[in-house]
Each structure stands twice: as C-alpha cells, then as structure tokens.
Protein backbone atom coordinates (compact mmCIF):
# COMPACT_ATOMS: atom_id res chain seq x y z
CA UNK A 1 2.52 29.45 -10.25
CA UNK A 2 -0.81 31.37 -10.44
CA UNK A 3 -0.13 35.09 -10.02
CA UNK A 4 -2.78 37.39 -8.76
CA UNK A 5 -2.93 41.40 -9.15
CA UNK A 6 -5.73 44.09 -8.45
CA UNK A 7 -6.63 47.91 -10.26
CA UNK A 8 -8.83 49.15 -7.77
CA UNK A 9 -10.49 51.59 -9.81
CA UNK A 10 -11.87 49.13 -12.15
CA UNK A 11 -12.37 46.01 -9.95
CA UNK A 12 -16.04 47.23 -8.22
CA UNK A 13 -18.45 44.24 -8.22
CA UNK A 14 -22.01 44.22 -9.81
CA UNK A 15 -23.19 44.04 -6.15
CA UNK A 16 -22.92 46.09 -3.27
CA UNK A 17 -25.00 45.08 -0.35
CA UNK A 18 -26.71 41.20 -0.33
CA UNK A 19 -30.12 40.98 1.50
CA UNK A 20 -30.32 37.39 2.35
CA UNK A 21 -33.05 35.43 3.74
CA UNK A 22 -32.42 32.20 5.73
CA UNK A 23 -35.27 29.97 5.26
CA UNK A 24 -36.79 26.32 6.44
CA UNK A 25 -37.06 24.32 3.81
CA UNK A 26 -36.78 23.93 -0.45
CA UNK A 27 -37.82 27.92 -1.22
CA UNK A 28 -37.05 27.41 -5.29
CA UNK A 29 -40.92 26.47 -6.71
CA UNK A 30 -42.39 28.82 -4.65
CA UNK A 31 -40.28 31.83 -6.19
CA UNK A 32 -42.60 31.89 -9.41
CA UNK A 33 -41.83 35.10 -11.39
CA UNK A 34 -38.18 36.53 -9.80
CA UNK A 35 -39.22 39.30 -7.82
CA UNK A 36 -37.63 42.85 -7.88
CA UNK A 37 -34.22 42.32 -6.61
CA UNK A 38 -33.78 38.81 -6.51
CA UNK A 39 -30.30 37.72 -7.27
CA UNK A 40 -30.27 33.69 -6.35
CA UNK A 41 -31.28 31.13 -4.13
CA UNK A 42 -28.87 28.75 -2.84
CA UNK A 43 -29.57 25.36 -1.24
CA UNK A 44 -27.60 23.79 1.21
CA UNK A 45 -29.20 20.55 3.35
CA UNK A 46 -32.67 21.39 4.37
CA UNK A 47 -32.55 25.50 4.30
CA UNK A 48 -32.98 27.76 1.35
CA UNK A 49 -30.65 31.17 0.99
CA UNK A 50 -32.73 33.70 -0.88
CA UNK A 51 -30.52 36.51 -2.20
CA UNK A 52 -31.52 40.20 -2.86
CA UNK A 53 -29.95 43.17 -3.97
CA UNK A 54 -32.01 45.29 -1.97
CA UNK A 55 -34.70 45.00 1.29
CA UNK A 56 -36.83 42.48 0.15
CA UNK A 57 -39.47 41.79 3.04
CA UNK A 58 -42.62 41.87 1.21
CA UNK A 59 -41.84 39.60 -1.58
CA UNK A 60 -40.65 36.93 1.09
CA UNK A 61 -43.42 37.05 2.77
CA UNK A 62 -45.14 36.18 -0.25
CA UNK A 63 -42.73 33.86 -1.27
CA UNK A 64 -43.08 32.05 2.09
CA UNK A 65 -46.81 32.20 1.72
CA UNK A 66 -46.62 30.16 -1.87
CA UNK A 67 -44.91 27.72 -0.10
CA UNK A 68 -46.10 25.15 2.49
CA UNK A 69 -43.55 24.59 5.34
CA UNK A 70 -41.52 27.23 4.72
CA UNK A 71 -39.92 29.34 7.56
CA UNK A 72 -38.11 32.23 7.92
CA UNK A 73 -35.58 31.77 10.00
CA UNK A 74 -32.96 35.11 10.14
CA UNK A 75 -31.86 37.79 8.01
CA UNK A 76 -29.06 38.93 6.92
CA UNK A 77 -27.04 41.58 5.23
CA UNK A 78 -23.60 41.50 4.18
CA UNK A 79 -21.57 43.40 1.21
CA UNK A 80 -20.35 40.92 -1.69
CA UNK A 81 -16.80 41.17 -0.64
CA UNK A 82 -17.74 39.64 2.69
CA UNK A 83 -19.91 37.04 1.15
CA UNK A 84 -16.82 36.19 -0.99
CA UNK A 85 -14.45 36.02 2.11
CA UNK A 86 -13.40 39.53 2.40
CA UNK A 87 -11.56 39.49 -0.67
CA UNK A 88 -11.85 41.87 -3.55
CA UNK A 89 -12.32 39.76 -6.63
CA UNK A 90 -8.87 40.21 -8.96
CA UNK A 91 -7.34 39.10 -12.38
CA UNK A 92 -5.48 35.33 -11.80
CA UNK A 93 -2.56 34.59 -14.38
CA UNK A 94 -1.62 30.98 -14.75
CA UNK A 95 1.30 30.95 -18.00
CA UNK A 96 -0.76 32.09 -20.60
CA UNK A 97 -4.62 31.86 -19.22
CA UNK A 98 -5.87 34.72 -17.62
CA UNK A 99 -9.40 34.69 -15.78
CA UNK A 100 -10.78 37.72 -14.47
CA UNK A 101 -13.83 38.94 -13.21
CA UNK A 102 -16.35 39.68 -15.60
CA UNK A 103 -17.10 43.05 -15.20
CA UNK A 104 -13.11 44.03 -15.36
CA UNK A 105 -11.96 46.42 -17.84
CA UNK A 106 -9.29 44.33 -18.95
CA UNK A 107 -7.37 44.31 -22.13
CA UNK A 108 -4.79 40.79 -22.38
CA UNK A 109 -1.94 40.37 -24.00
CA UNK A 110 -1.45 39.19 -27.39
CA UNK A 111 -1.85 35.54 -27.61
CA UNK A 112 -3.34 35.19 -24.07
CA UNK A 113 -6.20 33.12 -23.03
CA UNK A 114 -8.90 34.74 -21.49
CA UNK A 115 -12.11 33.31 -19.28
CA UNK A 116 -14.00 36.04 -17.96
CA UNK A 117 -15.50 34.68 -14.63
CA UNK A 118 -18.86 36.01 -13.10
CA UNK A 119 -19.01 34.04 -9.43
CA UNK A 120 -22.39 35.75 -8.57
CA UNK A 121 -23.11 34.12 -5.32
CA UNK A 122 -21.28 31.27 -5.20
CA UNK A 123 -17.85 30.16 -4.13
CA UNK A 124 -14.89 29.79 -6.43
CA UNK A 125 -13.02 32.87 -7.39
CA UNK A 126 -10.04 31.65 -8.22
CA UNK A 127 -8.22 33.33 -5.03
CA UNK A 128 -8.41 30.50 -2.06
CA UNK A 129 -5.21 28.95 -2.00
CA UNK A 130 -6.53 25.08 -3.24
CA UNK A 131 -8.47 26.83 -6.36
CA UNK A 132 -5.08 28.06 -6.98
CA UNK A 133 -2.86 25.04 -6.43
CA UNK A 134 -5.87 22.87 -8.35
CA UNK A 135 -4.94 25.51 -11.62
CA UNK A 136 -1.15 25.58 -11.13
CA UNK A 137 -1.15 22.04 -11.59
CA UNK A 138 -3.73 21.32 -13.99
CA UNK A 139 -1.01 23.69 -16.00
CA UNK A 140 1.37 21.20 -15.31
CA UNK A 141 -0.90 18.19 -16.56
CA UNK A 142 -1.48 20.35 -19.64
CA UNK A 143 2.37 20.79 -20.31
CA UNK A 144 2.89 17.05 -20.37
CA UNK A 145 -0.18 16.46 -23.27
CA UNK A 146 -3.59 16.93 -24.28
CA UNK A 147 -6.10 17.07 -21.02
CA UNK A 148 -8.26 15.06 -22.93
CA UNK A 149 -11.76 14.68 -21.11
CA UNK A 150 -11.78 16.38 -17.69
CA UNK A 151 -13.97 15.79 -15.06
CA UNK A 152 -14.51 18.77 -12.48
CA UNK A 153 -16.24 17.87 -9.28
CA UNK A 154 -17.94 20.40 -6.84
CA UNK A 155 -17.72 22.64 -10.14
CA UNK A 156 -18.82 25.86 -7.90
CA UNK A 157 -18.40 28.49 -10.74
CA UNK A 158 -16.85 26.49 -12.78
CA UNK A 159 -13.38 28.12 -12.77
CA UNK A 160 -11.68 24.65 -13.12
CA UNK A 161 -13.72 23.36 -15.89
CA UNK A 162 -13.62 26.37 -18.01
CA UNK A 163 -9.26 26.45 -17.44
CA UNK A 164 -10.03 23.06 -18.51
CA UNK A 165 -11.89 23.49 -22.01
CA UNK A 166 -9.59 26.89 -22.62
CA UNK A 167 -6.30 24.95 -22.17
CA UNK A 168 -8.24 22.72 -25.19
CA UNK A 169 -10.03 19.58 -23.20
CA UNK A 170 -12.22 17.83 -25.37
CA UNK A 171 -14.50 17.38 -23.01
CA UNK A 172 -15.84 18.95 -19.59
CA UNK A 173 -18.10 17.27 -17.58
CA UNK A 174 -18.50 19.59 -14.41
CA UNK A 175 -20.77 19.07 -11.41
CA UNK A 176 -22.04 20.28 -7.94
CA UNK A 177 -24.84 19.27 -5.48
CA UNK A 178 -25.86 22.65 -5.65
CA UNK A 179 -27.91 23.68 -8.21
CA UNK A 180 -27.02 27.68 -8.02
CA UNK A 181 -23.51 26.19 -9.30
CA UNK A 182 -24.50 24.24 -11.80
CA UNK A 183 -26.28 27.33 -13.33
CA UNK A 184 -23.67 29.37 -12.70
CA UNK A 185 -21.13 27.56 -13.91
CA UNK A 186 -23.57 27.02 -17.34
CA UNK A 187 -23.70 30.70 -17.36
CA UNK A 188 -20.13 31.18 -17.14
CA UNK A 189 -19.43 28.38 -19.89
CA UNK A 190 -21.64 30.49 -22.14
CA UNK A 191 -20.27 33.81 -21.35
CA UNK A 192 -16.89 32.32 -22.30
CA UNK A 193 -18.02 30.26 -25.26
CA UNK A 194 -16.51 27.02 -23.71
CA UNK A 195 -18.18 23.59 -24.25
CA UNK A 196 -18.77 22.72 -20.95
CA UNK A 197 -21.75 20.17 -19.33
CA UNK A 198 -22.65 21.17 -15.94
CA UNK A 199 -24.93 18.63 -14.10
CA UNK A 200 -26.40 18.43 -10.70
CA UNK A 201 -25.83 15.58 -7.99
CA UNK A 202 -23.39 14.28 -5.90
CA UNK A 203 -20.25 13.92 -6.58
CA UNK A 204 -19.11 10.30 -6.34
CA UNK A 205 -22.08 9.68 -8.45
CA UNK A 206 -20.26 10.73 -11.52
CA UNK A 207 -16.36 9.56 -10.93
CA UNK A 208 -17.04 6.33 -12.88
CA UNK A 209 -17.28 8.61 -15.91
CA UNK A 210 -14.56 8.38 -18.85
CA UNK A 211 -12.05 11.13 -18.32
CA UNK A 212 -7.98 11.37 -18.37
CA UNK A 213 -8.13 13.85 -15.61
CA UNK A 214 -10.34 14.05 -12.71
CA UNK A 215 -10.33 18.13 -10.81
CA UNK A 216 -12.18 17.68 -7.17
CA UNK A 217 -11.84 20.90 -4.93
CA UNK A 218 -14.10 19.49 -2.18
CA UNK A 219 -13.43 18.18 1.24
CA UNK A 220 -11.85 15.05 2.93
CA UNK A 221 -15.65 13.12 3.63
CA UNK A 222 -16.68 13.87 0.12
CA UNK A 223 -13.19 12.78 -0.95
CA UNK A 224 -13.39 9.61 0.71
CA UNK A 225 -16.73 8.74 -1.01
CA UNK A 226 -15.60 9.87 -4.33
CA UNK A 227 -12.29 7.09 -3.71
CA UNK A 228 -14.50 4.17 -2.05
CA UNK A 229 -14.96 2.16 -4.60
CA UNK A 230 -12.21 1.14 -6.89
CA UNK A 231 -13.96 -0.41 -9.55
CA UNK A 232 -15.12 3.29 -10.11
CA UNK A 233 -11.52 3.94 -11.18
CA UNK A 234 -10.83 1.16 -13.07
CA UNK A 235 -9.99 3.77 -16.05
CA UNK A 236 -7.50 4.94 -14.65
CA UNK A 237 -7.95 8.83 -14.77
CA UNK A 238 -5.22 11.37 -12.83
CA UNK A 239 -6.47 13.15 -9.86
CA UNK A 240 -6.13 16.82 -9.13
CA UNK A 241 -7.33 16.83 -5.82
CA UNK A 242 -7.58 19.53 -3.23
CA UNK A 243 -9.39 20.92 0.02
CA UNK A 244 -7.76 18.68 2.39
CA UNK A 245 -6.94 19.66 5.62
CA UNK A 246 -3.90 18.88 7.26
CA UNK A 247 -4.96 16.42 9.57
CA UNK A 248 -6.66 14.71 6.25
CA UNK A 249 -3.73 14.45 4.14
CA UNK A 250 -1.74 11.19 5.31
CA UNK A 251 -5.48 9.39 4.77
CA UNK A 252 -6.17 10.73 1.67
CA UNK A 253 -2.48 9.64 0.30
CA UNK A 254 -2.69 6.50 2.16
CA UNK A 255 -5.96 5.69 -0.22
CA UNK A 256 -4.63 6.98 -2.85
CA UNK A 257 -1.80 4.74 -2.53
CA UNK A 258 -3.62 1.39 -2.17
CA UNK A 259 -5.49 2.49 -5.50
CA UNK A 260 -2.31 2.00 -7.17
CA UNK A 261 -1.72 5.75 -7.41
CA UNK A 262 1.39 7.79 -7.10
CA UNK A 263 1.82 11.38 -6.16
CA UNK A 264 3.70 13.44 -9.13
CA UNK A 265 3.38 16.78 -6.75
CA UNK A 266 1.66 18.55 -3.97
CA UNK A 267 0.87 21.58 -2.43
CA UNK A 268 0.41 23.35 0.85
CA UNK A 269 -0.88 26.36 1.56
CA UNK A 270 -1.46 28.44 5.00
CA UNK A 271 0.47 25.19 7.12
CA UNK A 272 -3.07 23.83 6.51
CA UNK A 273 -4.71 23.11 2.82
CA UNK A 274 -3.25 20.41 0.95
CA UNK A 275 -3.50 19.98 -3.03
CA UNK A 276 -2.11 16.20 -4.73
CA UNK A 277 -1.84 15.70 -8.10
CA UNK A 278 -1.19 11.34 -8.24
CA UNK A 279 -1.39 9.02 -11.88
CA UNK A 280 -1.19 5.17 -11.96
C-alpha cells in the first residue's frame, strides 16, 4: 500500500502564484524566445494555457500579436497548490521506491529507490487515489517477475513510467496527447536517469505496441478506445488500468472479460474511482 507523509518546512514548491492566460487557439509557435516568466503552455482541444510566474500582460499581447487567430479569452491566477488540487505535494512510499518532489530535502534509507518527481504544471503527483492504486499494484506485478517492457498511457509526469524503469523494466514507452507531458515526463526521466521514451499522440494509437504490462490512468471513453480493437491485444500484455468511475466499472470489466481477461485485483477509492489489474 502506497504510504504518503509531509515535513512542512521543507515541502514549499518552486512556484507560488501561476498567472495563466486562457487563449483561442494553438499559442506554442508564436511564443518564439520564452519570455520573462514563462513557465509552460498547455494544450487541451482548441485553447492554449500560457503559464507565468508573474503578471505577464505585455508579453501576451505580443505573443497574441505573432499569432494569427489567437484570442485571449480570461485570466487567471491561482497558487500551485490549487492548480495541483489543493494538495501540498509530499514524499509517496511504495515497499522500497520512494518518489518525492524534487525540490525536497530528503535523505532515503539505505537501499531505497528514489525518483525525484518535478510535476511543474501538469497533473500526476502521485497523491490522487488511482495514481496510487495504479503504483500499489504495479508493486504487485513486480513481486510476481520482471515488468519486462511497460507501456504507460496518458504518461502526465511520468510518475508511472519512471516506478516502472526504477523497479528495473527494460523498457518504457510512455505517452500523452499533451505535449507539456511528454516534455515533462522527458524531463523527469532525465532528472532521474531512467531510460524512458516519451512520445506524443493518442493513446490507443500506441496499445498495439510489444509490452508485458500495459499502465493507463485515463478515463472510461479513452479506455474504451484503447480496448476496441482486439487484434491490438493479440500479445497479450496485463493491464493496470485506472480512472474509472463508478458507474464505468461493470463496462469496463465486462470488456475486459470478452477479451479473454481476468481480474487478479481491484481497487476503490472515495465510493467512486476504480483501479483493475486483469492478465489472460
């Protein structure tokens, strides 16, 4: 079971207050040269989220001006713990692999594992419930044998992948259809000195790849497209996979059974987020 504890006095983040810029359209080539205070941009669907430590009006209005169609469309300000869903970012101990944020002052035990995890500005600390589950029982996997090659889907910062390649996978493919995870989960891998490939697209693009276990943290209509087509699976990988609502979970182990899969275990979390691990 993952186990999570907090110092206060050494657990500040690297940011205080985000500046963040909700804009019309694809924002990233008209950034050019990062401006003063410019943290990140994330992309979701047709709007651009540019991220500042600081005020930042000027150099958006510039940025919007090196871009055709762009448009501001709000503002906003919130402090990184509220961006991160009000929770103070803390050290996570799963048997002998301890990730913690990467600014901690934090001195292991002999013999532990240690991934030091920046999540900058995207999701995937380590502290939501199905992150959790999704490590407690890759530990499990790990316990029975080699991981082998692991797949991570909707990588986010990576945290599966790089408990992946610690616990000694030979191979981590991870991905996201956001491209501020795939670089920070790159940066993450290199901070940590983990071989890790982090790639950009959709998800059910890359489940036909070889792997012994498959890690997807993502949502019941991504879920359904990344189990759609069978002959996808044909290699037979395990599945770690997690945030499924409750009302999704009969579905999703309804597919899973007419794939030929059984559940070994499952979680649940809150009375509403459900995590399977299932083989053939």
């Amino acid at each position: 079971m993952a186990r999570f504890f907090v110092d206060a006095a050494v657990s500040k983040a690297p940011y205080d207050q985000l500046f963040i810029y909700e804009v019309a359209g694809d924002a990233r080539p008209a950034i050019g040269a990062p401006p003063a205070g410019y943290l990140g941009l994330w992309l979701e669907a047709d709007s651009s989220f540019v991220f500042f430590d600081r005020p930042a009006d000027e150099a958006m209005a510039r940025i919007l001006t090196a871009g055709p169609g762009l448009k501001l469309l709000d503002r906003h300000q919130l402090s990184y713990e509220q961006w991160q869903g009000g929770q103070a970012l803390t050290p996570i101990v799963v048997d002998d692999l301890h990730i913690v944020p990467a600014w901690l002052d934090y001195d292991p035990p002999a013999g532990a594992r240690l991934v030091r995890l920046d999540p900058g500005l995207v999701f995937g600390s380590g502290l939501h419930p199905t992150t959790a589950h999704c490590l407690e029982l890759l530990h499990l996997r790990r316990q029975r044998g080699p991981l082998g090659r692991v797949l991570d889907l909707g990588c986010g910062t990576g945290i599966l992948g790089l408990a992946a390649a610690a616990w000694g996978a030979q191979g981590v493919t991870a991905v996201d259809l956001n491209p501020l995870c795939v670089e920070t989960t790159q940066a993450n891998a290199r901070r940590n000195g983990l071989a890790l490939t982090a790639v950009e697209g959709p998800a059910q693009d890359f489940i036909h790849l070889p792997a012994q276990v498959v890690l997807s943290n993502l949502h019941w209509q991504v879920q359904e497209l990344i189990l759609a087509d069978e002959a996808k699976l044909a290699h037979g990988p395990e599945l770690i996979l997690s945030g499924i609502m409750r009302g999704f979970a009969g579905p999703l182990e309804d597919r899973l059974g007419r794939l030929g899969y059984r559940v070994l275990q499952r979680r649940e979390a809150d009375f509403t987020w459900f995590t399977f691990w299932a083989a053939r």
